[in-house]
Protein backbone atom coordinates (compact mmCIF):
# COMPACT_ATOMS: atom_id res chain seq x y z
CA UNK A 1 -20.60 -28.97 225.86
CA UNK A 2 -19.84 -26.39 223.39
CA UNK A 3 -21.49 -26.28 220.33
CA UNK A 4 -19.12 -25.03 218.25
CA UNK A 5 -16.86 -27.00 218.58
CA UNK A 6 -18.85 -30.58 219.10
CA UNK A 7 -21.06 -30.84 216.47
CA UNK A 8 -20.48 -29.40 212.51
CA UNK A 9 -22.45 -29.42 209.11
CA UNK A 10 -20.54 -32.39 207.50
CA UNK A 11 -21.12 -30.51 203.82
CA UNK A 12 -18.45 -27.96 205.09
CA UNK A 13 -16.37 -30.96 204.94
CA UNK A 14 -17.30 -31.22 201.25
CA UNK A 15 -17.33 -27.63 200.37
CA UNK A 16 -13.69 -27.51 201.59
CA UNK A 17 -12.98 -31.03 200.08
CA UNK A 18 -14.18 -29.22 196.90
CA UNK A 19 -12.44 -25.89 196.98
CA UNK A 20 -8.93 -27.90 196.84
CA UNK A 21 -9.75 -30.32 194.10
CA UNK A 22 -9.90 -26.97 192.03
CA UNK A 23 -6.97 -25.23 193.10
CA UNK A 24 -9.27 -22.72 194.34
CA UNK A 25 -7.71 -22.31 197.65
CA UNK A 26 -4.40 -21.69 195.47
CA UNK A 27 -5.91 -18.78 193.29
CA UNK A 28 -8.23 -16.96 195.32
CA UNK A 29 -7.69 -15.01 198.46
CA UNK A 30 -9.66 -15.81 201.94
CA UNK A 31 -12.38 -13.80 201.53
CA UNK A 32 -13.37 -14.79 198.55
CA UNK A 33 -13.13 -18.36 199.62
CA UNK A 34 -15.10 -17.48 203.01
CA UNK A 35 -17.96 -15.77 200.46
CA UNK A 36 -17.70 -19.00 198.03
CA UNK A 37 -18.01 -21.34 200.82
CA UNK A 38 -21.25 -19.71 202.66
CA UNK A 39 -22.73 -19.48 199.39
CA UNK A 40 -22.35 -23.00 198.55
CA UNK A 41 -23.29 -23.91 202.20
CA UNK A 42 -26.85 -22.08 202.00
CA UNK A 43 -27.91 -24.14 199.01
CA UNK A 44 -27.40 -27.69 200.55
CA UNK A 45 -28.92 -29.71 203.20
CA UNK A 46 -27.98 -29.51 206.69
CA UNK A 47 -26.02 -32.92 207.05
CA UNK A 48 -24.71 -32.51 211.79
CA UNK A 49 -21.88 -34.57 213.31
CA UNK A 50 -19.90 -35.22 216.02
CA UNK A 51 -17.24 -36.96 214.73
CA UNK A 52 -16.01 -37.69 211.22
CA UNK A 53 -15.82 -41.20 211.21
CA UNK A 54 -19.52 -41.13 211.93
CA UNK A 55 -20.28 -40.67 208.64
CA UNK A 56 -18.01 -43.70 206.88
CA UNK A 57 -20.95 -46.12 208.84
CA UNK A 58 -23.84 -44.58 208.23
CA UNK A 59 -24.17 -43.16 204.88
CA UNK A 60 -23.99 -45.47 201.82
CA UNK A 61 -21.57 -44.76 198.66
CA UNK A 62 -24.35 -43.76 196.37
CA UNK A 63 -25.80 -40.87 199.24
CA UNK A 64 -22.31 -39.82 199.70
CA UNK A 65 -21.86 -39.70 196.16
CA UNK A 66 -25.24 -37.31 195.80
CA UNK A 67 -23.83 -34.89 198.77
CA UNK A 68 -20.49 -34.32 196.40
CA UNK A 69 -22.81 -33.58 193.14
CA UNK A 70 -25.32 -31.16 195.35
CA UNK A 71 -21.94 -29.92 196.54
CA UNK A 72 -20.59 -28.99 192.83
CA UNK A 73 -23.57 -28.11 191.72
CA UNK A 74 -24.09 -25.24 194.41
CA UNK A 75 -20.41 -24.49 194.23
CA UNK A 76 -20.97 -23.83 190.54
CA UNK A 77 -23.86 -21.38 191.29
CA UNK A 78 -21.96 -19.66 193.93
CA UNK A 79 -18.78 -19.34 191.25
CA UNK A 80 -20.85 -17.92 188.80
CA UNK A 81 -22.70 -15.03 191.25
CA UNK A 82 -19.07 -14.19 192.47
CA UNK A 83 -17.36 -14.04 189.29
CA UNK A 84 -20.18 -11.86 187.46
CA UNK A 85 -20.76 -9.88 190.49
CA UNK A 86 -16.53 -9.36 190.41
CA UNK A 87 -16.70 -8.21 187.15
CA UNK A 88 -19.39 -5.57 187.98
CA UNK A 89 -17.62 -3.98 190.31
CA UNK A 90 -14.50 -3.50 188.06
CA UNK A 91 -16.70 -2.31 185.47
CA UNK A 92 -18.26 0.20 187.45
């Protein structure tokens, strides 16, 4: 078994999920994605997998629906660090 590749956090599902429902994978380059998502990632919950279907059973619509607003909520956070630590370095 390889780690890696068996088991994931299921909020990187959501973080991604997230990045595309505001055209953020369409404006901003890798890196600044990669930063955005680990950000995000460090504020919420560990959530482990195996498989994605594994999650459509066993969590109900209103726990899935509190994931997606921790998700937005960190993702906000995260924006706001990277866009005022942006503009410091272009002002300095």
């Amino acid at each position: 078994m390889k780690l890696d590749d068996d088991i994931h956090n299921y909020y990187e599902h959501l973080v991604l999920e997230r990045i595309e429902k505001l055209g953020l994978h369409n404006s901003q380059d890798d890196d600044f994605l990669a930063d955005l998502s680990c950000l995000t990632l460090n504020q919420c919950p560990a959530r482990y997998i195996r498989f994605e279907v594994d999650m459509a059973f066993y969590i109900s619509q209103s726990e899935r629906q509190q994931m997606e607003m921790n998700v937005s909520e960190a993702m906000d956070k995260a924006l706001k660090y990277l866009q005022s630590d942006d503009a410091k370095k272009k002002a300095g």
